[in-house]
Protein backbone atom coordinates (compact mmCIF):
# COMPACT_ATOMS: atom_id res chain seq x y z
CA UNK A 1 -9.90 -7.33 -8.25
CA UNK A 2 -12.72 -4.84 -8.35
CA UNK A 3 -12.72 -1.26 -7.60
CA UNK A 4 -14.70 -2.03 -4.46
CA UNK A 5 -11.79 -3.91 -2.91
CA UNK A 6 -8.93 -1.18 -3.65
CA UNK A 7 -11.52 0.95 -1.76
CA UNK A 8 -11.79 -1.53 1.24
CA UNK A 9 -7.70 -2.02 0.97
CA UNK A 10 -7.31 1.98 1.24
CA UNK A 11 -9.72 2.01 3.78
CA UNK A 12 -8.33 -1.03 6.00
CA UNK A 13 -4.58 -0.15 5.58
CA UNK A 14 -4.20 2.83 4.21
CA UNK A 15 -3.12 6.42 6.02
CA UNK A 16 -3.49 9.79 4.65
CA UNK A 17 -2.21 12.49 6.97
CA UNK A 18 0.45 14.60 4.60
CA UNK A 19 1.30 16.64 8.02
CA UNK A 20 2.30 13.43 9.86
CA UNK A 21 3.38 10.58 7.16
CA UNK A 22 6.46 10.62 5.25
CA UNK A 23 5.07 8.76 2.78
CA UNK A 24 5.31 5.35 1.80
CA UNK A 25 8.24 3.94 -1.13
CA UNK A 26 6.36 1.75 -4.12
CA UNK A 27 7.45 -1.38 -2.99
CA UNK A 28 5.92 -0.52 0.49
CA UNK A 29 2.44 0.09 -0.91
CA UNK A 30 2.25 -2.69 -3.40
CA UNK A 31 3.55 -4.78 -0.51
CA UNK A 32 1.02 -3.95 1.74
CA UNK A 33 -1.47 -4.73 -0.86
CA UNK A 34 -0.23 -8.14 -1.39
CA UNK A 35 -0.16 -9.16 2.32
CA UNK A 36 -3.71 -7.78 2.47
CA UNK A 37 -4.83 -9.68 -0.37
CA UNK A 38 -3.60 -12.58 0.96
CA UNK A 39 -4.80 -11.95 4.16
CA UNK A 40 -8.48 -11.80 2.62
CA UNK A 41 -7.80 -14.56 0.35
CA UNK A 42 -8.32 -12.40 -2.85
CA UNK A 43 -6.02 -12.74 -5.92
CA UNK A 44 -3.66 -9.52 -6.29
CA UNK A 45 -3.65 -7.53 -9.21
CA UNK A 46 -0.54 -6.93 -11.38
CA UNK A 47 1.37 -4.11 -10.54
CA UNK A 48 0.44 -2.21 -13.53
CA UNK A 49 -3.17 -2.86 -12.70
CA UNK A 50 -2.47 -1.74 -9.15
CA UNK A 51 -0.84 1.74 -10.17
CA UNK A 52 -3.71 2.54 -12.82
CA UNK A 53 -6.65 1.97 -9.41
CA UNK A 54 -4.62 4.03 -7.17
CA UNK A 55 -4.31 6.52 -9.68
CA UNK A 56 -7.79 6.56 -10.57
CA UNK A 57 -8.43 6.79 -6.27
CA UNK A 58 -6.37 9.85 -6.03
CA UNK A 59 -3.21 8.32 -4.63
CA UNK A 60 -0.14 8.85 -7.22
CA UNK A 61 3.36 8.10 -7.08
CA UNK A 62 6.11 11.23 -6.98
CA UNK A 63 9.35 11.04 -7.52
CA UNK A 64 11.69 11.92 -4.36
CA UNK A 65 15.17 11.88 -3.39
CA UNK A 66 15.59 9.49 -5.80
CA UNK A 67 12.96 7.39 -5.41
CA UNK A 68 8.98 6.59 -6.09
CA UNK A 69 7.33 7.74 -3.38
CA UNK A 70 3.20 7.74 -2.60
CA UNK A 71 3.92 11.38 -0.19
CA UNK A 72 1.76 11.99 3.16
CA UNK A 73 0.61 7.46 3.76
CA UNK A 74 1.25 5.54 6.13
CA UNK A 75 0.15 1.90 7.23
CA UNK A 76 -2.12 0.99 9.57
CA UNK A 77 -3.84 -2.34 9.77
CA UNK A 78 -3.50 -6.08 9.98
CA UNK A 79 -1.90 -6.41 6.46
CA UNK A 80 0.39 -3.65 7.75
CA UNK A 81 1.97 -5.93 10.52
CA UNK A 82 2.38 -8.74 8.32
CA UNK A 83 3.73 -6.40 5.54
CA UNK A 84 6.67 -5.45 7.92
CA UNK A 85 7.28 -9.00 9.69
CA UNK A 86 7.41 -10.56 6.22
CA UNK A 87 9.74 -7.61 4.84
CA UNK A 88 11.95 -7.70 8.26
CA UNK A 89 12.20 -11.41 9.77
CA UNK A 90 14.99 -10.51 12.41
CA UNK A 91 11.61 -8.83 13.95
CA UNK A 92 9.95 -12.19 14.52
């Protein structure tokens, strides 16, 4: 995937408002990215490849309460909704 399309994904599903969003685990962001790549009908990127773009974009993981967290995102989008319905099928 080219850098052009992690910019679209962070644009299309991606919230940054540190005052208002928890944050969002690893698993959460990377699965986000793979419903909106599948949603666009693009190939995903390994994980490691992932990691490295949203690094170079600013966005890096931190390690809270025990856990890999990506502090102050949030969701938003049509990959976002099919990101949680996949993730949570008692929802559907």
């Amino acid at each position: 995937m080219t850098v052009p399309s992690y910019r679209r994904f962070l644009a299309e599903c991606i919230i940054h408002d540190p005052a208002r969003q928890p944050g969002l685990r690893e698993d959460e962001m990377y699965g986000v990215y793979l419903s909106w790549c599948f949603l666009n009908q693009e190939q995903p990127a390994p994980d490691a490849a992932f990691w490295a773009a949203m690094s170079d974009s600013g966005y890096k993981k931190s390690h809270t309460a025990g856990r890999q967290v990506c502090p102050g995102l949030g969701m938003k989008g049509p990959a976002a909704v099919d990101y949680i319905l996949s993730s949570q099928p008692s929802l559907v």
